[in-house]
Protein backbone atom coordinates (compact mmCIF):
# COMPACT_ATOMS: atom_id res chain seq x y z
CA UNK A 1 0.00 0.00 0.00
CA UNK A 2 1.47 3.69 -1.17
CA UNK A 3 -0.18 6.79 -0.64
CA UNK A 4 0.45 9.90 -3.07
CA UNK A 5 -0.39 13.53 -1.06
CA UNK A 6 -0.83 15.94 -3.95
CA UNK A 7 -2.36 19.03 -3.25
CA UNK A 8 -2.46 20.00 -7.18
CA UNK A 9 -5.74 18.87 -8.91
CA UNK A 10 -4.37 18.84 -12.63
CA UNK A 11 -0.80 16.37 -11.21
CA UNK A 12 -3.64 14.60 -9.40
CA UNK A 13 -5.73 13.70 -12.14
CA UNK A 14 -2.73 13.31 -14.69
CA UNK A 15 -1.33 10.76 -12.18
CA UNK A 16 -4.55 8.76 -11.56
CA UNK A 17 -4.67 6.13 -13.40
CA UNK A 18 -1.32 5.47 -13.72
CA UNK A 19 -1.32 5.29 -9.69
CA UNK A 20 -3.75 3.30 -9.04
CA UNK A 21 -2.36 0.72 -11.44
CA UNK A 22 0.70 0.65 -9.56
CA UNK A 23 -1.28 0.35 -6.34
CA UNK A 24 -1.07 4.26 -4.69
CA UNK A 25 -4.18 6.18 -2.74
CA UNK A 26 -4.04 9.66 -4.14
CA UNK A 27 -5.32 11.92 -1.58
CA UNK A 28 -5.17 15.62 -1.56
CA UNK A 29 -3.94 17.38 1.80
CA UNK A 30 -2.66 16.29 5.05
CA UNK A 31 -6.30 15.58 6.46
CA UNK A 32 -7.24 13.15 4.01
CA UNK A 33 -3.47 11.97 4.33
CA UNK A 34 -3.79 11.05 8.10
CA UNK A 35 -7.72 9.49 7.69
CA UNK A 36 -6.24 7.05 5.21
CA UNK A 37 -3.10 6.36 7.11
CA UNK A 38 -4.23 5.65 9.84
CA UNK A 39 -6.54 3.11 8.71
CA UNK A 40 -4.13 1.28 6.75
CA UNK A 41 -1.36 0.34 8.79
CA UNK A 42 0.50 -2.14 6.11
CA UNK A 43 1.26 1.50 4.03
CA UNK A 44 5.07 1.48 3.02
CA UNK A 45 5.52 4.60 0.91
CA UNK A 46 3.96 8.13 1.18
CA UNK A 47 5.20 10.36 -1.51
CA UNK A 48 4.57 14.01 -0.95
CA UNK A 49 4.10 16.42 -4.14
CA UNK A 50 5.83 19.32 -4.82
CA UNK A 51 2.74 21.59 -3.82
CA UNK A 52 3.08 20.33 -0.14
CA UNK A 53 3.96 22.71 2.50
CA UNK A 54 7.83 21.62 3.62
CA UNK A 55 6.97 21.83 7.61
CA UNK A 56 4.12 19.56 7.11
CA UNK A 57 6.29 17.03 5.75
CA UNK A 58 9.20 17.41 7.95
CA UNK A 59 6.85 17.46 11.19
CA UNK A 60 5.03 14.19 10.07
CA UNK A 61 8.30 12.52 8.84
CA UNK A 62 9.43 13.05 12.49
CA UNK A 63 7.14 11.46 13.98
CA UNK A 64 6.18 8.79 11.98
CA UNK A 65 10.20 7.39 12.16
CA UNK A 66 9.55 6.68 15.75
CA UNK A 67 6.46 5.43 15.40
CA UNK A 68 6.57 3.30 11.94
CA UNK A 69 10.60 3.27 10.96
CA UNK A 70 9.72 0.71 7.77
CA UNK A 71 7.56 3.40 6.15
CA UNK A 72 9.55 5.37 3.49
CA UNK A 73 9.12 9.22 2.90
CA UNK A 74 9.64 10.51 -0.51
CA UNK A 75 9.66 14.33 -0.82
CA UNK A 76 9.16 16.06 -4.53
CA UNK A 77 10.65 19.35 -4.64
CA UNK A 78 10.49 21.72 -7.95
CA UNK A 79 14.23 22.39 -6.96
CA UNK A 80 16.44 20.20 -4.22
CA UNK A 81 18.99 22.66 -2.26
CA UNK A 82 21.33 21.15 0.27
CA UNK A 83 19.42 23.26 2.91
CA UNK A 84 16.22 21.22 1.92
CA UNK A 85 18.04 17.92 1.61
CA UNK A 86 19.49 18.20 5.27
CA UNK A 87 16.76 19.27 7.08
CA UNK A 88 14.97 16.76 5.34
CA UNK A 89 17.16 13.93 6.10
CA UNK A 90 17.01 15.07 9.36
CA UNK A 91 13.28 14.44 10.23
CA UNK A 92 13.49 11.22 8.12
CA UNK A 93 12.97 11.45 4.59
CA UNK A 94 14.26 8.78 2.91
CA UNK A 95 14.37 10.60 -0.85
CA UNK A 96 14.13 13.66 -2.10
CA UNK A 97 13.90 13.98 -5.65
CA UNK A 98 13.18 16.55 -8.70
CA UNK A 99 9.46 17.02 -10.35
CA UNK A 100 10.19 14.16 -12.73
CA UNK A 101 8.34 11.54 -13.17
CA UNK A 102 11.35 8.38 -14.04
CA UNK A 103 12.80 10.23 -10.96
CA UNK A 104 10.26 9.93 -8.55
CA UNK A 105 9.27 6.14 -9.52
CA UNK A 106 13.03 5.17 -9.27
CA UNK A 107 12.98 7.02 -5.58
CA UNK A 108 9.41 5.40 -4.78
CA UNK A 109 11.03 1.65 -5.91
CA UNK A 110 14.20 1.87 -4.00
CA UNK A 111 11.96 3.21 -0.75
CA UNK A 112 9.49 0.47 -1.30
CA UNK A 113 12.65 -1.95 -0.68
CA UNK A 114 13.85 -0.70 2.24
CA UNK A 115 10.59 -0.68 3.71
CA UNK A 116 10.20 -4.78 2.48
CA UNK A 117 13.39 -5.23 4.27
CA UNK A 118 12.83 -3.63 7.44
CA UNK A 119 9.83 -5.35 7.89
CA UNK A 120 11.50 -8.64 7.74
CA UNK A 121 13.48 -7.36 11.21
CA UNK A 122 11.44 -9.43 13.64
CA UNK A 123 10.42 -7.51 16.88
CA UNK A 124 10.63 -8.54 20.32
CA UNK A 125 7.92 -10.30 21.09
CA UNK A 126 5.24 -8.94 23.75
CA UNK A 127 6.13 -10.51 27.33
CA UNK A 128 4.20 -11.33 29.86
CA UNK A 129 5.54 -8.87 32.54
CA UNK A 130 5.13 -6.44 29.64
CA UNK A 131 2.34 -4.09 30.86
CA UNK A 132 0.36 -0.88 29.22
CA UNK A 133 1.60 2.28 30.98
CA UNK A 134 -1.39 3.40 32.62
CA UNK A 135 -2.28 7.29 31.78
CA UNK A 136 -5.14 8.62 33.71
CA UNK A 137 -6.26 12.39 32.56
CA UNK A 138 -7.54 14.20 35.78
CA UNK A 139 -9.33 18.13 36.31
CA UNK A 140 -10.90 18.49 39.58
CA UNK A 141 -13.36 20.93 37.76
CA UNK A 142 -15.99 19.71 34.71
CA UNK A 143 -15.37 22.27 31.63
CA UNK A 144 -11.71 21.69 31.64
CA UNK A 145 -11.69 19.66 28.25
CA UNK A 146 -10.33 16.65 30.24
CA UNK A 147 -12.57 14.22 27.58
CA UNK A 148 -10.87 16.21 24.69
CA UNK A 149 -7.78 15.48 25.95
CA UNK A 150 -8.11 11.67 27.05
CA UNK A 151 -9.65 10.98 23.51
CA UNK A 152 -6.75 13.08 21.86
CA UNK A 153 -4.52 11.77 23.69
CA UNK A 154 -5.25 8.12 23.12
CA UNK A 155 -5.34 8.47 19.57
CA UNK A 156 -2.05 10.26 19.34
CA UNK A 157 -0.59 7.20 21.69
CA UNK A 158 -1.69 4.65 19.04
CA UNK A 159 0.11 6.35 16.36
CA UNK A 160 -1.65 5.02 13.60
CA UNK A 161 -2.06 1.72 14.51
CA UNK A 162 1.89 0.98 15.53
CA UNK A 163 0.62 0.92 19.02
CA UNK A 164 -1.86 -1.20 21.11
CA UNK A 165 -4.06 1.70 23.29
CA UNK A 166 -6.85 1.00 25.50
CA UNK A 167 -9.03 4.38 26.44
CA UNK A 168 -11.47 3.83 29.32
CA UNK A 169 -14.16 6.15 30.24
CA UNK A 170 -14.28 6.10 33.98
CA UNK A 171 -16.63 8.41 34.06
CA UNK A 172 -19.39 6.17 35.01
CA UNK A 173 -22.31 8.51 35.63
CA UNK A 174 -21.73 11.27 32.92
CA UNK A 175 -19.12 9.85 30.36
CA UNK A 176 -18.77 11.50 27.05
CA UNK A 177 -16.52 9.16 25.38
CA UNK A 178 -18.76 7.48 23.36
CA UNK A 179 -20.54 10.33 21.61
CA UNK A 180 -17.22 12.37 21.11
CA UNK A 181 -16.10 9.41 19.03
CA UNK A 182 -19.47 8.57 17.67
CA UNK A 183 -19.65 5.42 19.24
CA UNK A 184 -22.32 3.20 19.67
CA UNK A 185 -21.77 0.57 22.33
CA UNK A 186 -23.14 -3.17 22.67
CA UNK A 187 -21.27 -3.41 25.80
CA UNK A 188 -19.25 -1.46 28.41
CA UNK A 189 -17.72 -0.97 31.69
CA UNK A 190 -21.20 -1.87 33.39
CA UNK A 191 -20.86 -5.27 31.74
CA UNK A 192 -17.68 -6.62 33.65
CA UNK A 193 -20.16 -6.57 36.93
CA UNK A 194 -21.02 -10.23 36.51
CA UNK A 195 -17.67 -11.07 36.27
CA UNK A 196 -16.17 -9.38 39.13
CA UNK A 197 -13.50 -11.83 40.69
CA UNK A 198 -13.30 -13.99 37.87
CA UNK A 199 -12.37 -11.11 35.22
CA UNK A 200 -9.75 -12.74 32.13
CA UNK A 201 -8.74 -12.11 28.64
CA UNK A 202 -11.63 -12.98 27.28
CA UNK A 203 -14.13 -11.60 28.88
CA UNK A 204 -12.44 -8.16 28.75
CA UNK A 205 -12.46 -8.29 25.07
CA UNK A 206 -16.11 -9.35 24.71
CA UNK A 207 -16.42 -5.70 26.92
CA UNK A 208 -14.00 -3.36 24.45
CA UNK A 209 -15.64 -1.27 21.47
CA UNK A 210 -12.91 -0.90 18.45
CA UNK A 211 -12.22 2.16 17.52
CA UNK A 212 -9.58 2.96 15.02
CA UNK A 213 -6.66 0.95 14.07
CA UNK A 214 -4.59 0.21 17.35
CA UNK A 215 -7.32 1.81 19.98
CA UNK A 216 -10.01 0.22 21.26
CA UNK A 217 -12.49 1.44 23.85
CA UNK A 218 -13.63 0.41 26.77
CA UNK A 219 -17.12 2.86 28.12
CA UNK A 220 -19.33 4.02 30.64
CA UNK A 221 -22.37 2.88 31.09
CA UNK A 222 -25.85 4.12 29.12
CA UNK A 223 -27.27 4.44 32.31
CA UNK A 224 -25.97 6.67 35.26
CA UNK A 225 -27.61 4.03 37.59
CA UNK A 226 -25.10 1.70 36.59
CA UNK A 227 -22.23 3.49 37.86
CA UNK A 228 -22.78 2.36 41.61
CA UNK A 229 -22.24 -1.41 41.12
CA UNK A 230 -19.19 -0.56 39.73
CA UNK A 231 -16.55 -1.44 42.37
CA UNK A 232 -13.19 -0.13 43.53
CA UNK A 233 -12.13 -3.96 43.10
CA UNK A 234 -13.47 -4.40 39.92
CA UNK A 235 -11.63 -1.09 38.43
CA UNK A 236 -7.91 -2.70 39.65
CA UNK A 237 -9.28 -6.08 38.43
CA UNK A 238 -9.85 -4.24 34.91
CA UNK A 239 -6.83 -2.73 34.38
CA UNK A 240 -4.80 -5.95 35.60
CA UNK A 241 -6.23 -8.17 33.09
CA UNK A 242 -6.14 -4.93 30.26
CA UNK A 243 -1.99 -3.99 31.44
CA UNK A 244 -0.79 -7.07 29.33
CA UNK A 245 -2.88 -6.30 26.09
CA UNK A 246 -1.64 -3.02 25.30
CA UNK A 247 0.87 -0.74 25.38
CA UNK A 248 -0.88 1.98 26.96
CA UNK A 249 -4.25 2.67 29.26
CA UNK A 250 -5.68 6.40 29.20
CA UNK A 251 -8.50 6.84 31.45
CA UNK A 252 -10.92 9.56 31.36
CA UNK A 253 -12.02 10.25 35.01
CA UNK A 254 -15.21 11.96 37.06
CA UNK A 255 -14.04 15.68 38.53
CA UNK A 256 -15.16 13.97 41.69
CA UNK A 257 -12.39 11.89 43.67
CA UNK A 258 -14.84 8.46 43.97
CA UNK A 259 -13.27 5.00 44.89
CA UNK A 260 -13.35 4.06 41.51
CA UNK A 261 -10.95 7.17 40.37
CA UNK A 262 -8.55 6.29 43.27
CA UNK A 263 -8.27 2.69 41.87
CA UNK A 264 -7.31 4.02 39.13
CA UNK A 265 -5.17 6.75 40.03
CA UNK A 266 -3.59 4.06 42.26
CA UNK A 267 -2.44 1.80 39.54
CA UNK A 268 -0.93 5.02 37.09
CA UNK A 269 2.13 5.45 35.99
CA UNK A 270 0.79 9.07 34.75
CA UNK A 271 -1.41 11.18 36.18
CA UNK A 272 -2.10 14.10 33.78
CA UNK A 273 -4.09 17.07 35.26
CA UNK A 274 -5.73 19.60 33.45
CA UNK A 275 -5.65 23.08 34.05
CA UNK A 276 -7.38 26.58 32.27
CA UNK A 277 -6.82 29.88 33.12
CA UNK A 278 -10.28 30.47 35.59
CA UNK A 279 -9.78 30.62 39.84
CA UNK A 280 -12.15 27.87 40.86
CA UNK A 281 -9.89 26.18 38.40
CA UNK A 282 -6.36 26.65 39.95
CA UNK A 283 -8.21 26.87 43.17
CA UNK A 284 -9.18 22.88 42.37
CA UNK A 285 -6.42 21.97 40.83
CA UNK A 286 -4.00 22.91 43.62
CA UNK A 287 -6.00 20.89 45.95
CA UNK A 288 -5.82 18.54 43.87
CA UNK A 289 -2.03 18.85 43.89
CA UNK A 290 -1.84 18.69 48.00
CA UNK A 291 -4.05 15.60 47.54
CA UNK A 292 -1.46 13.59 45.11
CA UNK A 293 1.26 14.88 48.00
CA UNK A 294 -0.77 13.12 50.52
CA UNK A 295 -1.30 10.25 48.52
CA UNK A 296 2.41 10.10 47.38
CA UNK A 297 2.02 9.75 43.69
CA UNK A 298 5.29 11.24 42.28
CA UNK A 299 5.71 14.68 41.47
CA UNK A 300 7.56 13.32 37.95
CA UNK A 301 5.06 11.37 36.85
CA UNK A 302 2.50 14.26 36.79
CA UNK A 303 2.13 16.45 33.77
CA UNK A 304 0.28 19.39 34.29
CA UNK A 305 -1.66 20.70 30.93
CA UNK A 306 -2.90 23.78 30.77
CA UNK A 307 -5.37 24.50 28.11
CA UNK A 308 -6.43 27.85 26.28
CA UNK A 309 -3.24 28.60 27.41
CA UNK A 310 -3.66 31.66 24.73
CA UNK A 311 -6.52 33.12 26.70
CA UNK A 312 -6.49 36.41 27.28
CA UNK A 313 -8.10 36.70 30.65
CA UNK A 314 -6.26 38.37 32.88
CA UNK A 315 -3.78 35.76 34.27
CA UNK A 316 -0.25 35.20 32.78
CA UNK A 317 1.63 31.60 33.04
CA UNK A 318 3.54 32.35 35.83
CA UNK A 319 0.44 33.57 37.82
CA UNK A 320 -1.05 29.98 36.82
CA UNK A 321 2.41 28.25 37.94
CA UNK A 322 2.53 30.04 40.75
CA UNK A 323 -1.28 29.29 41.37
CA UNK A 324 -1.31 25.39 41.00
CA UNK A 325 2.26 25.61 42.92
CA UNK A 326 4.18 23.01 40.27
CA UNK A 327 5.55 23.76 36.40
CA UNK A 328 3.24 23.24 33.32
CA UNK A 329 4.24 20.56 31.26
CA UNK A 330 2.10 21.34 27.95
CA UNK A 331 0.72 24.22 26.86
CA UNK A 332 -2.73 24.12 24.48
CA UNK A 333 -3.89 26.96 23.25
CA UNK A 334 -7.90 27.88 23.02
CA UNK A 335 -10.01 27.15 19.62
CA UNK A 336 -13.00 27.18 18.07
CA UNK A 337 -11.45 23.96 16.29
CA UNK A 338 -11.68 21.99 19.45
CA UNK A 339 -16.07 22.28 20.12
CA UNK A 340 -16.09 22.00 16.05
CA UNK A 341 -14.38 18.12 16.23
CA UNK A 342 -15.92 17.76 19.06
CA UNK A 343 -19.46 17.98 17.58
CA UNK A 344 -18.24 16.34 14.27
CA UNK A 345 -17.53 13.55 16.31
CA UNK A 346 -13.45 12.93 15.42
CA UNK A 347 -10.93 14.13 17.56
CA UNK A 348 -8.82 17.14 15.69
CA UNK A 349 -5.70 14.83 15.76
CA UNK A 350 -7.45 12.89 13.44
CA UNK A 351 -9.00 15.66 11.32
CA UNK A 352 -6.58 18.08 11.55
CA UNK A 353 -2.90 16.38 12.45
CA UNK A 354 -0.99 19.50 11.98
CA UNK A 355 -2.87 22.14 14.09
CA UNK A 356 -1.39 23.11 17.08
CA UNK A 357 -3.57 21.68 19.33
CA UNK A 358 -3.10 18.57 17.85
CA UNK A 359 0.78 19.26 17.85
CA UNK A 360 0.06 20.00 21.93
CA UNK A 361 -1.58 16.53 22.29
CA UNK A 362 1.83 15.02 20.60
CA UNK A 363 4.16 16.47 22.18
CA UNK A 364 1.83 14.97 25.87
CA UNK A 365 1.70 11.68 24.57
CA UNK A 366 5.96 12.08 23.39
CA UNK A 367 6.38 12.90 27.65
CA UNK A 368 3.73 9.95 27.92
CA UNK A 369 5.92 7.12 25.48
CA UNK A 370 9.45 8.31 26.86
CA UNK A 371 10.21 9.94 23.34
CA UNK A 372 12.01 13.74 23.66
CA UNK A 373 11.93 15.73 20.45
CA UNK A 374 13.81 18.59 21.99
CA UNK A 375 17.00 17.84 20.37
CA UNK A 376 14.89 17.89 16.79
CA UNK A 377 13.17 21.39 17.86
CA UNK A 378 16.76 22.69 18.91
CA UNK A 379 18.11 21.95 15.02
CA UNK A 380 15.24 23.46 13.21
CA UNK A 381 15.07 26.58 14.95
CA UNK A 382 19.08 27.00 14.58
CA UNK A 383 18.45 26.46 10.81
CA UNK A 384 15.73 28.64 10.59
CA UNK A 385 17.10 31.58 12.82
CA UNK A 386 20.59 30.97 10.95
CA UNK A 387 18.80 31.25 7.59
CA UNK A 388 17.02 34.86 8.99
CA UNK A 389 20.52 35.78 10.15
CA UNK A 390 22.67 35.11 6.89
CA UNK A 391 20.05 36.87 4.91
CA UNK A 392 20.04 40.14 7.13
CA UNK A 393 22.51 42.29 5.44
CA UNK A 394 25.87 43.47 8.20
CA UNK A 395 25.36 46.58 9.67
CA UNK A 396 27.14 49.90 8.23
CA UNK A 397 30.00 50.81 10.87
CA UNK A 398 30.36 54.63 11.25
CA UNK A 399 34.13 54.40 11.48
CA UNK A 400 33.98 53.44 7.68
């Protein structure tokens, strides 16, 4: 499987047939790109036109050599500079060739081989004291976006499909889960009741509602009733049998503290707390702070996100820092993007990979999966700042 990204309609059409012979998915922009993707997780070879915007490339290239290392990049360019070929090489292109058609099939042949061989690499295989790290998304206050983070989050953590995920609504009485993804359950949380004590592989998976490639779902119940014969117990027993399925757990909590959210919170190995800029906000949040201090959980292991971070209301990051009494680990900014997805039913990673909300979400599940992209982020902006400061002209000296 290949995918073509061509922005121009006229190369589009030109190309068409002769594509699709060969096997290729023309799609148009990055959206399309990253609904197709991730649905097809066997894809080998995306070749971007020459009409595609360069950061786009480099920023998916990135993070797609982490993720998927087989798949091969090949970037068109009307005109290849060494500039462009290192900073390309860089975020993982594999070619980067001329506007010319024997060109670009030669460059799409020799990627497709790579990608064949890498594939034959056999990984590790999944042990049995491998176990999901356990992500539990946490706002002491309803209104924080805490759902549009968990959801965001989880898809960003599958990556496509390269990753087992597991999101669980734990909101038992109110959960939103299930609509935000357009969901429409046969079974759920309120189902593993009968098998309390006796919980195995099985019967979790006869509870889990797929979602995309490499998430699956696991959600509240229809009816709020529901929610109180759900048992601390059964929570822990939930996520023991789930830890050895996947690679990671998010969980979606209540803003109340219940025995259920302590389970879970017990058994995390990150507790992400969301934050806006509002006082009953911080005021919750930093209790909820001195209650994770009291409980012991690990200061390092909790990433505070603070969203419409852009908000102009009065109250400056350091006034939130300062507020919440610990250091904000993401910052995502406010839009009207967020309620649109939201009523569309797909999460804007999904719809939208490259807006910065969605980059927000990355960058928390990066901190989430161990991966650090600073070093990248350092290189680009000393190319780009050196490429502002060669092109400023030296400044006149009056002793001359």
């Amino acid at each position: 499987m290949q995918i073509y990204v061509e922005p121009d309609a006229i190369k589009r059409e030109r190309y068409a047939e002769q594509l699709l012979r060969a096997g290729y998915q023309t799609v148009p922009d990055m959206i399309e790109l990253q609904r197709y993707f991730n649905g097809h997780p066997d894809c080998l070879l995306v070749v971007f036109g020459a009409a595609v915007e360069l950061d786009e490339v480099l920023e998916f290239s990135a993070y797609q050599r982490v993720q998927r290392p087989e798949l091969g990049i090949v970037l068109v360019r009307t005109r290849v500079t060494n500039a462009l070929l290192q900073s390309a090489l860089r975020a993982g292109v594999r070619e980067v060739v001329r506007d010319d058609e024997t060109d670009i099939r030669a460059a799409c042949l020799r990627a497709i081989e790579v990608g064949k061989a890498m594939q034959t690499t056999v990984r590790p295989a999944r042990t049995a004291d491998s176990t999901a790290k356990v992500i539990t998304v946490f706002a002491g206050k309803g209104g924080c976006g805490k759902s549009v983070v968990a959801t965001n989050l989880a898809v960003a953590l599958a990556a496509g499909g390269s990753r087992r995920v597991l999101l669980i609504d734990l909101d038992l009485q109110f959960g939103d889960v299930a609509i935000m993804l357009k969901l429409a359950p046969a079974r759920g949380i309120a189902d593993a009741v009968p098998m309390t004590g006796r919980l195995d592989e099985s019967g979790l998976r006869s509870l889990i509602t797929h979602y995309i490639p490499g998430c699956d779902t696991l959600l509240a119940p229809a009816n709020p009733a529901s929610a109180d014969q759900i048992s601390r117990d059964l929570v822990t027993e939930l996520l023991t049998t789930a830890r050895p399925l996947y690679d990671f757990i998010v969980i979606d909590t209540s803003s109340a503290v219940t025995e259920q959210v302590l389970a879970a919170l017990d058994s995390s190995d990150w507790y992400v707390l969301v934050v806006t800029p509002d006082l009953p906000t911080l005021k919750s949040i930093r209790l909820t702070v001195e209650m994770f201090d009291l409980l012991t959980y690990p200061p390092d292991q909790r990433l505070i996100l603070f969203n419409r971070a852009d908000s102009q209301v009065g109250l400056s990051i350091e006034d939130v820092e300062e507020a919440v009494g610990a250091p904000l680990s993401t910052h995502m900014p406010s839009s009207r993007d967020v309620p649109t997805s939201v009523n569309k039913g797909t999460p804007l990673i999904l719809e939208n990979p490259g807006h910065p909300v969605s980059r927000a979400v990355r960058g928390l599940a990066d901190r989430c999966a161990g991966i650090d992209r600073e070093p990248e982020r350092v290189r680009r902006r000393a190319l780009l700042f050196g490429r502002r400061n060669a092109s400023k002209k030296p400044a006149r000296s009056d002793a001359s």
